[in-house]
N, C-alpha and C. Protein backbone atom coordinates (compact mmCIF):
# COMPACT_ATOMS: atom_id res chain seq x y z
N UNK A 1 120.56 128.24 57.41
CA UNK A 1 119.30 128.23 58.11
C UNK A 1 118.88 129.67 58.40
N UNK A 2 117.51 129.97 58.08
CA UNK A 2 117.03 131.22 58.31
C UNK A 2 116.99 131.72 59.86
N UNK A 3 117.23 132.89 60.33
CA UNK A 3 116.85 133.31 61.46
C UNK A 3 115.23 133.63 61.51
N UNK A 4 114.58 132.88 62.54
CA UNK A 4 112.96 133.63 62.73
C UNK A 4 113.07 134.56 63.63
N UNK A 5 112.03 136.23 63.10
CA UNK A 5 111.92 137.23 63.76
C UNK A 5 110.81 136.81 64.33
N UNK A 6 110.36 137.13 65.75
CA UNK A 6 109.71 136.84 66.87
C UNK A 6 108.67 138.54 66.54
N UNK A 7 107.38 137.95 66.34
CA UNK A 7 106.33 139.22 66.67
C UNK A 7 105.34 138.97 67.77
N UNK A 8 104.87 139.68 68.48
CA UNK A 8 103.99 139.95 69.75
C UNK A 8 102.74 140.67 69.59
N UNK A 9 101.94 140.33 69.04
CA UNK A 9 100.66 140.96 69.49
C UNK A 9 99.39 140.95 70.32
N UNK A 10 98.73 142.09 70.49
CA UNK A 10 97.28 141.86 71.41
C UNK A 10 96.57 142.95 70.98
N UNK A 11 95.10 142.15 71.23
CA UNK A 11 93.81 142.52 70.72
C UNK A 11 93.42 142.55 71.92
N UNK A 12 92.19 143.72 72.12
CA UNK A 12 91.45 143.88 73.69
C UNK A 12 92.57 144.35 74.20
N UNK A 13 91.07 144.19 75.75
CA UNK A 13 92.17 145.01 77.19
C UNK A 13 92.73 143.83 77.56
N UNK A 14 94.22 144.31 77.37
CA UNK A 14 95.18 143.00 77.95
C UNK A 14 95.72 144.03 79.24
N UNK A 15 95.95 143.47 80.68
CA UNK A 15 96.92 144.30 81.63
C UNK A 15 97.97 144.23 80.88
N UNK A 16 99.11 145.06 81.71
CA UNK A 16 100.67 144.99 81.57
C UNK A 16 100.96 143.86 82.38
N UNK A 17 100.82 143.31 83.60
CA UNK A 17 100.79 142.10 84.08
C UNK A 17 100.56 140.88 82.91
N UNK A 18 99.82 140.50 82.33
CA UNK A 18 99.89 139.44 81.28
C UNK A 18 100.56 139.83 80.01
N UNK A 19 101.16 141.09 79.87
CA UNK A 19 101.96 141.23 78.57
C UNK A 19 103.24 140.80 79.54
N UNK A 20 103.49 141.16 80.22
CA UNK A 20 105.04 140.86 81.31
C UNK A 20 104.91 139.61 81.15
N UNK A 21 103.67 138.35 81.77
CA UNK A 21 103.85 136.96 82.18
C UNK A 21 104.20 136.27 80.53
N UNK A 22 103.48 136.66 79.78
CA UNK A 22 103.03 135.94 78.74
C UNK A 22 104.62 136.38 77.53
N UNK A 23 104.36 137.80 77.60
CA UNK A 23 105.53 137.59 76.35
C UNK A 23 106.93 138.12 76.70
N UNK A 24 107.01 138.53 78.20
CA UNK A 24 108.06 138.85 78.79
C UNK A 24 108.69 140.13 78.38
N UNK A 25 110.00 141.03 78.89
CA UNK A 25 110.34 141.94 78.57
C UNK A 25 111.26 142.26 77.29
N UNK A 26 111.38 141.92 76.93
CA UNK A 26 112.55 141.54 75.62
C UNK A 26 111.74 141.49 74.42
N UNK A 27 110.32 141.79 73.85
CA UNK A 27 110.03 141.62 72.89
C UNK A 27 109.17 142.93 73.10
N UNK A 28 109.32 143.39 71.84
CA UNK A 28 107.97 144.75 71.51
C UNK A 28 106.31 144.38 71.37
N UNK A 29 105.62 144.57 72.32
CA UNK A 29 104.21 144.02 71.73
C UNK A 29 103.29 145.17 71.13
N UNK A 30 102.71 144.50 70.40
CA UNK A 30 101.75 145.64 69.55
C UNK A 30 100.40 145.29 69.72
N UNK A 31 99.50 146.61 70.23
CA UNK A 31 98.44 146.36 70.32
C UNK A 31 97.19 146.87 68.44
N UNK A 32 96.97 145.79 68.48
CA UNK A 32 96.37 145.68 67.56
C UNK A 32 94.42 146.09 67.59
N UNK A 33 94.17 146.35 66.29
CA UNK A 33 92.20 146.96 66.48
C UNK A 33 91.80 145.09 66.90
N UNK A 34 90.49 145.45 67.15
CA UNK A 34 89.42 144.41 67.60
C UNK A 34 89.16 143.45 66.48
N UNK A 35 88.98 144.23 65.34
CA UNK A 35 88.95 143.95 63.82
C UNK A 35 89.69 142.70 63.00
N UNK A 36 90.66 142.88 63.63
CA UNK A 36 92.36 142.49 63.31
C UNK A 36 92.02 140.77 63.19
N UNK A 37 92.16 139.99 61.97
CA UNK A 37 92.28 138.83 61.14
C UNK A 37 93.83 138.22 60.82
N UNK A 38 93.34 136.92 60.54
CA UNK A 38 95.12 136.16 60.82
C UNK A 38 95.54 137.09 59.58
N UNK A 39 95.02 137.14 58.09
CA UNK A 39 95.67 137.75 56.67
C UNK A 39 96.29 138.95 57.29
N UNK A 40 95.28 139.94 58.20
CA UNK A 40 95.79 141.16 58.80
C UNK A 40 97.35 140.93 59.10
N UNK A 41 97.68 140.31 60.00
CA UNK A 41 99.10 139.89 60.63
C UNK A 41 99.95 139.27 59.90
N UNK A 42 99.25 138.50 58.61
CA UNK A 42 100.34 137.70 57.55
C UNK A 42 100.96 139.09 57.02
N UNK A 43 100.26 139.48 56.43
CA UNK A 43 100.42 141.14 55.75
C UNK A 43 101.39 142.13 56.54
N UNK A 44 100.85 141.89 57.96
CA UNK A 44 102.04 143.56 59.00
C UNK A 44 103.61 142.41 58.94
N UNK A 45 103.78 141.41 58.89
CA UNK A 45 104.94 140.88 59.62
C UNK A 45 105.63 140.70 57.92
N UNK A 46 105.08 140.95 57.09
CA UNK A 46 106.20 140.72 55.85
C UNK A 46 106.20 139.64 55.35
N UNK A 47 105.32 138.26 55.28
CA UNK A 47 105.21 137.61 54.81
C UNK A 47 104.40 137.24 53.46
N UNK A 48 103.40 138.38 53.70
CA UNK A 48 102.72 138.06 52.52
C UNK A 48 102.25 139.70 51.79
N UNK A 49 102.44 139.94 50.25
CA UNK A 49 102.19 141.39 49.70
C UNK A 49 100.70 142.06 50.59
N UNK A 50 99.52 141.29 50.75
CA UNK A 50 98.57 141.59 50.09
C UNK A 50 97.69 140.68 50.99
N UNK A 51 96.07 140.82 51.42
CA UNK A 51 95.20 140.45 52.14
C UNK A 51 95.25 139.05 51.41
N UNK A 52 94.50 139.40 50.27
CA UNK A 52 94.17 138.30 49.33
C UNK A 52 95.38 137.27 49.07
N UNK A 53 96.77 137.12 48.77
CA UNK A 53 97.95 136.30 48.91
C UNK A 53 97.51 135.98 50.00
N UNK A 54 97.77 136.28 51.40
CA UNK A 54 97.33 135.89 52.66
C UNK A 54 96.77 134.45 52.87
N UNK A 55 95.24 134.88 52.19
CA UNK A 55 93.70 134.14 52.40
C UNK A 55 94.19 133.17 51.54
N UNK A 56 94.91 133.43 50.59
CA UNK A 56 94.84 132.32 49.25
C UNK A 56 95.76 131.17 49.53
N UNK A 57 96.80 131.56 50.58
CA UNK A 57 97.95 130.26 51.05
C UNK A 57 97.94 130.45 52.71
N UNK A 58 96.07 130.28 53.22
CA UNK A 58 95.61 129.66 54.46
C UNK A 58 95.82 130.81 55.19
N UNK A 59 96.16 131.42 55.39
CA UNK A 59 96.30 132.41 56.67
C UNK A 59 95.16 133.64 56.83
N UNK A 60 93.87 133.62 56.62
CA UNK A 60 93.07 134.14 56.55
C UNK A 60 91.26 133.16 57.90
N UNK A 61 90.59 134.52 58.59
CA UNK A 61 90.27 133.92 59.55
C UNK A 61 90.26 134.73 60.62
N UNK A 62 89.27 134.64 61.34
CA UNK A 62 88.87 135.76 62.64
C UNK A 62 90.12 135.36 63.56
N UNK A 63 90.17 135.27 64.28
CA UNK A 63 90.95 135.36 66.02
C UNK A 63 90.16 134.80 66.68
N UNK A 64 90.46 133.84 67.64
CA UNK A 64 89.31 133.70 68.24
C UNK A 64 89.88 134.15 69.67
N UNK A 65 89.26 134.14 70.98
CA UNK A 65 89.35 134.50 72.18
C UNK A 65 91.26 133.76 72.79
N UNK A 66 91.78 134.12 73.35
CA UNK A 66 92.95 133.36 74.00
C UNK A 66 94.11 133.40 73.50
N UNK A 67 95.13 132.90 73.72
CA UNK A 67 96.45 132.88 73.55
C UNK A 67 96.87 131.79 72.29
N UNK A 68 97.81 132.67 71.41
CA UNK A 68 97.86 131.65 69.90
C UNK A 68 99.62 132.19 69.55
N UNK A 69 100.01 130.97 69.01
CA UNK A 69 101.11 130.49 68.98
C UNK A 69 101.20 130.16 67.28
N UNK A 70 101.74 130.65 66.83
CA UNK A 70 101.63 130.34 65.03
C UNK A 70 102.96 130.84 64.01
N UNK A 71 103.46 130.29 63.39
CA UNK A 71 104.71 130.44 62.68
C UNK A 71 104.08 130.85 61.63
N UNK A 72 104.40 131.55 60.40
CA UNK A 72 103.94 132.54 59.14
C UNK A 72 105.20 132.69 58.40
N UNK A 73 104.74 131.75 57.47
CA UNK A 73 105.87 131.27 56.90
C UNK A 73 107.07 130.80 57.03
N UNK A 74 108.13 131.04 56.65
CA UNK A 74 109.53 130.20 57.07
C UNK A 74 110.34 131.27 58.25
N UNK A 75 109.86 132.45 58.39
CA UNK A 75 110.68 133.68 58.96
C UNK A 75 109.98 134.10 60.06
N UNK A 76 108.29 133.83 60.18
CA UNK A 76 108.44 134.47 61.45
C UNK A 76 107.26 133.89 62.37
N UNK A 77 107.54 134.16 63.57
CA UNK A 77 106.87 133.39 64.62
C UNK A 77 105.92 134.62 65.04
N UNK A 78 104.75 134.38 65.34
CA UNK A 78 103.54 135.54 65.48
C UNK A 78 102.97 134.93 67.09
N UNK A 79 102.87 135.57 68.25
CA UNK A 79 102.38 135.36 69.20
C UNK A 79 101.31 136.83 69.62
N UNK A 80 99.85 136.11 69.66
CA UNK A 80 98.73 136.70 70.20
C UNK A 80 98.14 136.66 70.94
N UNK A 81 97.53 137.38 71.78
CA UNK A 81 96.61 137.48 72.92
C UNK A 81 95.14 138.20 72.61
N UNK A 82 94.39 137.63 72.37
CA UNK A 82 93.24 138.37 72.27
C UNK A 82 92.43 138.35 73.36
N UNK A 83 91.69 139.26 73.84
CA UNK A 83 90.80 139.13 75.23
C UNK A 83 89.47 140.32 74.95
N UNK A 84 88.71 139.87 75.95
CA UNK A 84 87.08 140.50 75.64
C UNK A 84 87.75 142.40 75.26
């Protein structure tokens, strides 16, 4: 059975208070541009070569506002926060 690597990101002004509540101290979070699309994140976490691979097996798509919970492929678990 594969081990899943755990990634943390946020878009917008997030406090340090909701990076503490939300993804706790034990994980690295990365703040990501405004810009930033699900293919974007298939692509940084190693799952997929290339934007286009991405888009082409579903993972392509704005962000929308709030807290998202999403596995990317068989290896890794992607947690986001996007805010205004």
């Amino acid at each position: 059975m594969a081990l899943v690597t755990e990634h943390a990101f946020t878009i917008g002004e997030v406090t340090a208070r909701d990076i503490s509540v939300l993804f706790g101290d034990d994980i690295e979070v990365i703040k990501l541009p405004e810009d930033t699309r699900w293919e974007d994140i298939a692509v940084r976490v190693g799952t997929f070569k290339s934007l286009s691979q991405a888009r082409k097996n579903g993972f392509g798509g704005d962000i929308s506002l709030g807290w998202h919970s999403r596995k990317i492929g068989k290896k890794n678990r992607v947690w986001v926060l996007k805010n205004d």
